[in-house]
Protein backbone atom coordinates (compact mmCIF):
# COMPACT_ATOMS: atom_id res chain seq x y z
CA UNK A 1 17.44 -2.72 -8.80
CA UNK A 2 18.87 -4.26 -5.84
CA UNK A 3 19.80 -8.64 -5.85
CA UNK A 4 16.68 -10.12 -4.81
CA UNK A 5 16.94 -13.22 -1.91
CA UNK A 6 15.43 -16.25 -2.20
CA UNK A 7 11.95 -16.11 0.16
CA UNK A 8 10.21 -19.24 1.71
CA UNK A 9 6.76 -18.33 0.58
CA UNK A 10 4.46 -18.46 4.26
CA UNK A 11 0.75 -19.81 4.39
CA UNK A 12 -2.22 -18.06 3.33
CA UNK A 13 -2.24 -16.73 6.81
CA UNK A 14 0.28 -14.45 5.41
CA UNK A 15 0.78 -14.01 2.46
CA UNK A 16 -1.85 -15.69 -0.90
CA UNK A 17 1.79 -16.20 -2.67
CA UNK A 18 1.68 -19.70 -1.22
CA UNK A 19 4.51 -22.50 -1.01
CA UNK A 20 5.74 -25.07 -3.10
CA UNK A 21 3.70 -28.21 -3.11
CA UNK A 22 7.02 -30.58 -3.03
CA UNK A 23 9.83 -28.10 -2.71
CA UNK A 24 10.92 -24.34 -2.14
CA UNK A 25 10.64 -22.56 -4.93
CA UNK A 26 13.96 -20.98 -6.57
CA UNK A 27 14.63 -17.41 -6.40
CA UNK A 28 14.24 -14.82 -8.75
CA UNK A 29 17.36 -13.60 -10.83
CA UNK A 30 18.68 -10.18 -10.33
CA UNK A 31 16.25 -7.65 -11.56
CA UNK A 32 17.62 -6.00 -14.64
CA UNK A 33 16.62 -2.65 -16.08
CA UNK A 34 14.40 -2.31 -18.35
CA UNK A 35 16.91 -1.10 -21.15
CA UNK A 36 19.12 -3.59 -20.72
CA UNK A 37 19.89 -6.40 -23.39
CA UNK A 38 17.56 -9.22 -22.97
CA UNK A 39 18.07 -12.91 -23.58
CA UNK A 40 17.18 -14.22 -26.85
CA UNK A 41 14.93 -16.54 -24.46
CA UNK A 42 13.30 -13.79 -22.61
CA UNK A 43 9.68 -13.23 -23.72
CA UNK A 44 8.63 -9.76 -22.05
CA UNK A 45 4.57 -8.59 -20.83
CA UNK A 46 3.54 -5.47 -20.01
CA UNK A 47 -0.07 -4.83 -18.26
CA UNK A 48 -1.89 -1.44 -17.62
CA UNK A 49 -5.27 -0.81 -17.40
CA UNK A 50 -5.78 2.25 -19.67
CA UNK A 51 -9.15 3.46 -18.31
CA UNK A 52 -9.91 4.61 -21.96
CA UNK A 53 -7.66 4.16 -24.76
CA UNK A 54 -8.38 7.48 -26.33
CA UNK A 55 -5.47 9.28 -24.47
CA UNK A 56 -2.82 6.95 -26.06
CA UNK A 57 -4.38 7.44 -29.82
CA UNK A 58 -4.16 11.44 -30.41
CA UNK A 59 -1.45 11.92 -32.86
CA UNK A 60 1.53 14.14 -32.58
CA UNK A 61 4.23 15.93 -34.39
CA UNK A 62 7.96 15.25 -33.24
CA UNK A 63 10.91 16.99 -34.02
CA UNK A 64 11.37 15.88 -37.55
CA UNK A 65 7.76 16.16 -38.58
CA UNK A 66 6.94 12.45 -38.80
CA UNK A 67 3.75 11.60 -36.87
CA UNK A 68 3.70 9.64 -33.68
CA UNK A 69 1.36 8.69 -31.08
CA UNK A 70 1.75 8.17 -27.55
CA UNK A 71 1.07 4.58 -27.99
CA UNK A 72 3.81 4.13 -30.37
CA UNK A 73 5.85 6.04 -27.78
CA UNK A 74 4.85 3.95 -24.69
CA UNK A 75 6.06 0.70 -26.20
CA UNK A 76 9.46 2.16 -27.06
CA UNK A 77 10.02 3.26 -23.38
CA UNK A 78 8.89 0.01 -22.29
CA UNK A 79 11.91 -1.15 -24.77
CA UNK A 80 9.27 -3.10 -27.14
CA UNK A 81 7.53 -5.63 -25.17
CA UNK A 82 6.67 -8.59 -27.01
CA UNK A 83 3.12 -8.17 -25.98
CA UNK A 84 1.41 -5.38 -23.85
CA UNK A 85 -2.00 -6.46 -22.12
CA UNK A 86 -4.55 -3.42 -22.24
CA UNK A 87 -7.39 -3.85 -20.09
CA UNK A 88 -10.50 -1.04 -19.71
CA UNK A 89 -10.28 0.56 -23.29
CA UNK A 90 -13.71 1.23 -23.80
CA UNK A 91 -14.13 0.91 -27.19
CA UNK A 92 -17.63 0.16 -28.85
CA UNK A 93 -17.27 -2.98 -30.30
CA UNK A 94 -18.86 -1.63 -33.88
CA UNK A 95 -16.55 1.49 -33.96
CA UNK A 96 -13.60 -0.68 -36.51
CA UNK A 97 -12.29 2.79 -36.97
CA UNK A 98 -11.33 3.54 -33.31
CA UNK A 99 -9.73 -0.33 -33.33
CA UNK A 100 -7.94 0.56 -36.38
CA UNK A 101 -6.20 3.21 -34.96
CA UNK A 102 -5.53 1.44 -32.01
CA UNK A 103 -3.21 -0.48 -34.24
CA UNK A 104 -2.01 2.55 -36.32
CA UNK A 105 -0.99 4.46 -33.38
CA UNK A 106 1.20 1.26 -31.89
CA UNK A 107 3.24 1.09 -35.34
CA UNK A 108 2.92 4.82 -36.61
CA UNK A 109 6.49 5.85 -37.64
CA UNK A 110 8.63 2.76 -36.76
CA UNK A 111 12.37 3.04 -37.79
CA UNK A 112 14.23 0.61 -39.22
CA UNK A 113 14.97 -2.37 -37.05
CA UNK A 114 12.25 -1.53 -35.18
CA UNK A 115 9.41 -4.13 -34.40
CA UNK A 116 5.40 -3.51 -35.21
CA UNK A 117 2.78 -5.32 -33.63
CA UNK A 118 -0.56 -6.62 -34.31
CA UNK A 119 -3.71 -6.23 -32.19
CA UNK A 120 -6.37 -8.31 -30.84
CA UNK A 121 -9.74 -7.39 -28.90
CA UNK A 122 -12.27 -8.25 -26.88
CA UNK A 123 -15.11 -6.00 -26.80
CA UNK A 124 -18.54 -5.84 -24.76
CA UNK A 125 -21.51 -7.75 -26.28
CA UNK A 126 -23.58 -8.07 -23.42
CA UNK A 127 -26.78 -5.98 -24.77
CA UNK A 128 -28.13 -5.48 -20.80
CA UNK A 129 -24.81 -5.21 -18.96
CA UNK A 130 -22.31 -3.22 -21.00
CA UNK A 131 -24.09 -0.68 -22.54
CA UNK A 132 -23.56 2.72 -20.90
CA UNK A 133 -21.84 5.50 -22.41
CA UNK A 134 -22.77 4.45 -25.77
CA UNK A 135 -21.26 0.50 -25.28
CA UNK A 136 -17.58 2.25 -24.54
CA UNK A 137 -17.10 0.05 -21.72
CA UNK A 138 -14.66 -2.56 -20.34
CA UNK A 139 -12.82 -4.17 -23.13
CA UNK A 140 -9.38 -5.46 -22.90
CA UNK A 141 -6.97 -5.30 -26.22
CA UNK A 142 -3.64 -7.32 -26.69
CA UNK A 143 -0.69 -5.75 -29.12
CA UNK A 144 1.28 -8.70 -30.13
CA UNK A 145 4.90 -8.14 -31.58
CA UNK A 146 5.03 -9.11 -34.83
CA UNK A 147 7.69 -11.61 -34.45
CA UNK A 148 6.45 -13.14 -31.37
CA UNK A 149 2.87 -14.09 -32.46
CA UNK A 150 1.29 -16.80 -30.49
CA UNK A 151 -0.21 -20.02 -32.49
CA UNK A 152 -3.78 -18.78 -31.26
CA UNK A 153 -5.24 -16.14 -30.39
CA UNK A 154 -9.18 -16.19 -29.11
CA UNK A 155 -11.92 -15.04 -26.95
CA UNK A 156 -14.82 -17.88 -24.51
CA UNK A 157 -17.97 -17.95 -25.34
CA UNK A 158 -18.98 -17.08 -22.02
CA UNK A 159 -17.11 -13.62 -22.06
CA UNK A 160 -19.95 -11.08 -23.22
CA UNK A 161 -18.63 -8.24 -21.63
CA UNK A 162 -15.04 -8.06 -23.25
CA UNK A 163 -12.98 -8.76 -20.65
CA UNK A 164 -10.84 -11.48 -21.86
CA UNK A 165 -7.80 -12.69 -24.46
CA UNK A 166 -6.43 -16.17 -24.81
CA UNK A 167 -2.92 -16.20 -26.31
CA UNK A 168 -1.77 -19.81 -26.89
CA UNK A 169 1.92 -20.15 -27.38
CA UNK A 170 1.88 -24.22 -28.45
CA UNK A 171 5.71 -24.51 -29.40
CA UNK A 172 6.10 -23.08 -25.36
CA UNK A 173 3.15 -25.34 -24.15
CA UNK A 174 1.90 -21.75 -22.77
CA UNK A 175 -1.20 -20.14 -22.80
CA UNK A 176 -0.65 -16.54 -21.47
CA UNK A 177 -4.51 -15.04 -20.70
CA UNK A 178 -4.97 -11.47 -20.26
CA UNK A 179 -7.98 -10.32 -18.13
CA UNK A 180 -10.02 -7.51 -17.15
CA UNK A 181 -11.73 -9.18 -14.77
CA UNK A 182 -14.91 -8.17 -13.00
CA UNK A 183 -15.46 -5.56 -10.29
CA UNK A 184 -17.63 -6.24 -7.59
CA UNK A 185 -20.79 -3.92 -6.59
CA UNK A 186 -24.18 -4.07 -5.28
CA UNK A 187 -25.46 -3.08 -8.90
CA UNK A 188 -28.16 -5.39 -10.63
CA UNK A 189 -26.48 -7.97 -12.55
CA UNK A 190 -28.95 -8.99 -15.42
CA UNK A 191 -29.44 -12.04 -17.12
CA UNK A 192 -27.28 -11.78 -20.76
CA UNK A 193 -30.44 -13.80 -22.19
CA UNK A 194 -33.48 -12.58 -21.09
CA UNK A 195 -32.62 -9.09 -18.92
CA UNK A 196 -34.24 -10.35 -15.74
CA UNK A 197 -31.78 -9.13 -12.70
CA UNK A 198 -29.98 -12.02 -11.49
CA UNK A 199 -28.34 -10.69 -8.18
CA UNK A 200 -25.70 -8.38 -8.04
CA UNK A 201 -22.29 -7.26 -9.53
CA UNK A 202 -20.59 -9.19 -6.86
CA UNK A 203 -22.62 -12.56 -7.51
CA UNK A 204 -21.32 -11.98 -11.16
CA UNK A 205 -17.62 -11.46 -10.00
CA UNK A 206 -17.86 -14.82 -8.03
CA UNK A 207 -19.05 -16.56 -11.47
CA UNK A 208 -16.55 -14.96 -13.11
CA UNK A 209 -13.64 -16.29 -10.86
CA UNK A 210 -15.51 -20.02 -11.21
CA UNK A 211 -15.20 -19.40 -15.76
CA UNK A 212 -11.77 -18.61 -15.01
CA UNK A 213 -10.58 -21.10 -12.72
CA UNK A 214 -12.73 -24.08 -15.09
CA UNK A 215 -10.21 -21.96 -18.31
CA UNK A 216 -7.15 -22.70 -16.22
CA UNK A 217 -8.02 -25.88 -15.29
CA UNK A 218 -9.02 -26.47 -18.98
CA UNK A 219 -5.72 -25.12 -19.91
CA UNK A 220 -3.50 -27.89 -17.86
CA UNK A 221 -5.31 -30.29 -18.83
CA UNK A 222 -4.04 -30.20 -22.74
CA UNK A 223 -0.58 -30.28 -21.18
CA UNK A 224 0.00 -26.21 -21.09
CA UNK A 225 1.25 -23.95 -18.39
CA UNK A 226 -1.22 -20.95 -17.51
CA UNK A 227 0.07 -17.36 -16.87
CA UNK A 228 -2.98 -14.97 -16.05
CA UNK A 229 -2.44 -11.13 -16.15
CA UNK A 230 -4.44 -8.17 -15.43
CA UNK A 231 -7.11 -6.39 -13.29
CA UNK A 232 -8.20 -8.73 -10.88
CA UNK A 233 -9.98 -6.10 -9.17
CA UNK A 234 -8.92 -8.21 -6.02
CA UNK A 235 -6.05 -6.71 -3.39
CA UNK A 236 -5.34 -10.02 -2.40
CA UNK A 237 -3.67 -9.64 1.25
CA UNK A 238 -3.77 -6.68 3.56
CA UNK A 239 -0.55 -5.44 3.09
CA UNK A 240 -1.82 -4.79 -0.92
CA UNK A 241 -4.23 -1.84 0.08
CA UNK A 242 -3.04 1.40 1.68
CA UNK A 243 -4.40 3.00 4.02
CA UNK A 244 -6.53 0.30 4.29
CA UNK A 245 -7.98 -2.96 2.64
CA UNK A 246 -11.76 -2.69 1.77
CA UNK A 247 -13.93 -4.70 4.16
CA UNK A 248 -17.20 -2.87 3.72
CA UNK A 249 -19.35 -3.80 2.31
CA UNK A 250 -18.43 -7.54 3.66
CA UNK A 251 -19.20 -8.94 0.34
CA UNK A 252 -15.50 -7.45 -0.74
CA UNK A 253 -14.15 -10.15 2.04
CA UNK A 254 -15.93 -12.85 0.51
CA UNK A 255 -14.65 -11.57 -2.92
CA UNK A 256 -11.10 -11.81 -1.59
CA UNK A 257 -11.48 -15.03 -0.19
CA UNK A 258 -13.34 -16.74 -3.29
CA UNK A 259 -10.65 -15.19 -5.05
CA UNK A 260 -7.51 -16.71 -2.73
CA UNK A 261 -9.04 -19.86 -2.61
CA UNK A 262 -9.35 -20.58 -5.88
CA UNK A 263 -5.88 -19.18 -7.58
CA UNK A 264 -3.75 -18.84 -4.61
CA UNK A 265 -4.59 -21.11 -1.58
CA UNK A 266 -2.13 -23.75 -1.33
CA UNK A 267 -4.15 -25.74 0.65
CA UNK A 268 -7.55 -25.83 -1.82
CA UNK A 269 -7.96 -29.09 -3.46
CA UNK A 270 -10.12 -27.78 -6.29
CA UNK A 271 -7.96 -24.40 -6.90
CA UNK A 272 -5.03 -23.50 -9.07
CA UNK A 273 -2.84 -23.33 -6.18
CA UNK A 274 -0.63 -20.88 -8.34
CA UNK A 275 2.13 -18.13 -7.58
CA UNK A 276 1.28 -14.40 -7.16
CA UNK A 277 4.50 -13.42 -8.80
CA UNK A 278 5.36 -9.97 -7.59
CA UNK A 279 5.34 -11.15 -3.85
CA UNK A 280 7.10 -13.84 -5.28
CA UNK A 281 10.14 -11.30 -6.36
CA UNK A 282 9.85 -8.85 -4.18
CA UNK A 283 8.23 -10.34 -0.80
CA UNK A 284 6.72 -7.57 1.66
CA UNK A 285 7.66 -4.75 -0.56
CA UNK A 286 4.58 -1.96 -0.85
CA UNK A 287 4.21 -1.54 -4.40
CA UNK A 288 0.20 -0.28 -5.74
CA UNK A 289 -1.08 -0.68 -9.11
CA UNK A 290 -4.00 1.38 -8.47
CA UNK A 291 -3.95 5.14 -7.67
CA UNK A 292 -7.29 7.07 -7.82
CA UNK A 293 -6.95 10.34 -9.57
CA UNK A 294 -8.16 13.29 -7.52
CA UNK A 295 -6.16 12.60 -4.78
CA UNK A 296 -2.50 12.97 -3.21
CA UNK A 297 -0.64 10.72 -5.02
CA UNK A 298 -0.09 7.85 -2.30
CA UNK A 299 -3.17 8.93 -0.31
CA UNK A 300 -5.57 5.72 -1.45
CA UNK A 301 -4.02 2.62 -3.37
CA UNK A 302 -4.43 -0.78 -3.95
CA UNK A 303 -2.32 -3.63 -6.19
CA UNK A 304 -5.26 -4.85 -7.91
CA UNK A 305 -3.28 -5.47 -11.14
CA UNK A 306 -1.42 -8.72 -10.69
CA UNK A 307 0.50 -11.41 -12.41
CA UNK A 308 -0.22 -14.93 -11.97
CA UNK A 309 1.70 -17.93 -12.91
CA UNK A 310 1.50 -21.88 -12.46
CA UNK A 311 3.65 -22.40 -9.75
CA UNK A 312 5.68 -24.61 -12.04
CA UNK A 313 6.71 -21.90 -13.80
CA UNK A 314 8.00 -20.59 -10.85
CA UNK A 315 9.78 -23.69 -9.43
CA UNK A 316 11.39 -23.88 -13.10
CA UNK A 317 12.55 -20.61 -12.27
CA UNK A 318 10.76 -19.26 -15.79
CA UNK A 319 9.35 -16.07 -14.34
CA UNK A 320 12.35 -14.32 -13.90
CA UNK A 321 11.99 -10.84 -13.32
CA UNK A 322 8.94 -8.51 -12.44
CA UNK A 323 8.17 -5.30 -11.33
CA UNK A 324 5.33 -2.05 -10.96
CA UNK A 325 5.96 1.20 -12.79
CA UNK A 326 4.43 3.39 -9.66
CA UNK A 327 5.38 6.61 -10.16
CA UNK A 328 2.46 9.36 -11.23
CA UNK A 329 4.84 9.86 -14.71
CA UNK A 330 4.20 6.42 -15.40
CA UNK A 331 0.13 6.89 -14.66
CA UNK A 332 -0.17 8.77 -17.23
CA UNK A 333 -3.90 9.49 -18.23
CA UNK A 334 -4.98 6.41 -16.11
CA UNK A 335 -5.77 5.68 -12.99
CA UNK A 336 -3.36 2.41 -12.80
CA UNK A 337 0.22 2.18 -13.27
CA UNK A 338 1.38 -0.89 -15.71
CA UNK A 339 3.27 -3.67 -14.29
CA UNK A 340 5.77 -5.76 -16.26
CA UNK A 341 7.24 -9.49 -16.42
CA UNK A 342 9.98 -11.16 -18.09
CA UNK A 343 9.35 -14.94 -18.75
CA UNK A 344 12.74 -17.19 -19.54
CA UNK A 345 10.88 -19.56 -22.53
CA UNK A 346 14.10 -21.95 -22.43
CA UNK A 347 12.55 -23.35 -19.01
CA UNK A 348 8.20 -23.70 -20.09
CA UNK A 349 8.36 -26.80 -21.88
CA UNK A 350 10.17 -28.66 -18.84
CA UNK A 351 7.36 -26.66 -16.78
CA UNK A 352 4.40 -28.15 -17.97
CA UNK A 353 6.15 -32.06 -18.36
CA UNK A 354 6.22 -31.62 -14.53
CA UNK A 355 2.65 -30.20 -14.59
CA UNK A 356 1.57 -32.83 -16.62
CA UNK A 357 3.15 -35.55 -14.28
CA UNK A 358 1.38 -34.65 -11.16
CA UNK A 359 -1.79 -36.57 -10.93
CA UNK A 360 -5.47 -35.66 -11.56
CA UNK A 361 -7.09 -33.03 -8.78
């Protein structure tokens, strides 16, 4: 990959990567490859939403007869993340066998030397909104490498639909959250509780950005730095949907703007005012997570899937490299490509002193 230049990050005008509160925020370092030798520092994410984790759990026979699954395979062309972010497995939240072989498939045939992981869900168990197609629906898994486990690992109370992971990583003061988060439609939304409809799909996706900012906020204030990764289900500026950005129905432009103002806006006193790290790295670049099947490859795409990160991670110069995998190859069975981060650890501790220094909101 080519050097990348330090960028000025512009108002929300322009771009929802916004600037630095009290100075410019340091550049990127050179993008490695992905097979390259990482830092003993360097703590590595990948993200894809699956769409349906069945794909990645059918086992196969290599070349010397030992079994292997294409899950176990992914992770060793990613060159063994230390944690890979699933989002949209659809797994039933009774089925233990399916989730069992989630984790047999990611460590099926290891070689010496080489790392297994451990997995974590969160599955739907909203009895009125995430039951079709027998409860396979949303659901969001994280495979933790073994010898990277965080201190914590858990699931809000208020998540009933399986859509997000909370990986606290105390030694780091980082919390790292992985998110499917909601979709907005015109669908009935119904009441978890009673089954009454209460408004739409897109009334729940506002609510949904308001748990997740009051988790951030919640995060900072016990003296961590926040990293949020995922499907936002948001293409947060127009140059992040091609051909174009979805205005219709106009509820998607309130979406977008709920969504801005509360993570990215640098200018919202009651938001995160945090760092959309891909236009951080790579500035105007066109680069689409999403890429509906059925169609020309290129046709219709958004970058939905996005990495967040305090922006004193950023101005610590922690999130070092990032990058999409957007080629149809690296689609696979989906219909979203997986995007990837590398994180310098030496530099989160320092990050959240300064975050803890700034005053109270």
């Amino acid at each position: 990959m080519s050097s990348l230049m330090k960028r000025k990050l512009s108002s929300t005008s322009r771009s929802v990567s916004p600037p630095a509160l009290r100075r410019r925020l340091p550049p990127p370092k050179t993008s490695l490859p992905l097979n390259a030798e990482q830092d003993e520092n360097d703590l590595t994410f990948y993200s894809w939403n699956v769409n349906g984790i069945g794909p990645l759990l059918q086992k196969q026979i290599n070349f010397s007869s030992q079994s292997t699954y294409p899950l176990r395979t992914f992770l060793r062309s990613a060159h063994w993340p230390h944690l890979l972010f699933l989002q949209e497995v659809k797994i039933n939240r009774d089925d233990e066998a399916t989730q069992r072989r989630v984790e047999l498939a990611a460590n099926a045939g290891h070689l010496p030397g080489e790392p297994t992981y451990t997995t974590h869900f969160s599955l739907p168990r909203d009895k009125y909104n995430a039951t079709g197609f027998g409860g396979k629906v949303h659901g969001v898994a994280s495979l933790v490498r073994d010898d990277t486990a965080p201190s914590i690992t858990t699931r809000p109370g208020w998540d009933l639909e399986g859509r997000v992971l909370i990986h606290e990583f105390s030694s780091l003061q980082l919390t790292v959250v992985n998110g499917y988060w909601v979709n907005g439609t015109s669908n009935p939304y119904r009441n978890p509780t009673t089954g009454d409809v209460d408004g739409t799909r897109h009334d729940h996706k506002l609510r949904f950005h308001a748990h997740m900012l009051e988790l951030c906020r919640s995060i900072e204030e016990r003296g961590c730095t926040v990293l949020l990764l995922g499907d936002m289900n948001v293409a947060p500026r127009r140059i992040d949907g091609h051909p174009n950005l979805r205005t219709s129905p106009v509820q998607h432009v309130t979406n977008r703007a709920d969504f801005n103002k509360k993570f990215l806006d640098p200018e919202s006193k009651d938001g995160l005012r945090a760092v959309d790290v891909f236009r951080h790295c790579h500035g105007e670049k066109r680069k689409y997570t999403y890429h509906g099947r059925g169609r020309p490859w290129g046709e219709s795409c958004d970058r939905v899937d996005l990495i967040i990160a305090n922006r004193k991670l950023v101005e610590a110069g922690a999130a070092e490299n990032t990058d999409i995998c957007d080629t149809p190859k690296d689609r696979g069975h989906s219909d979203h490509v997986p995007l990837w981060l590398s994180l310098d650890t030496s530099k989160t501790k320092s990050a959240a002193e300064e975050l803890a220094a700034l005053p109270t909101p």
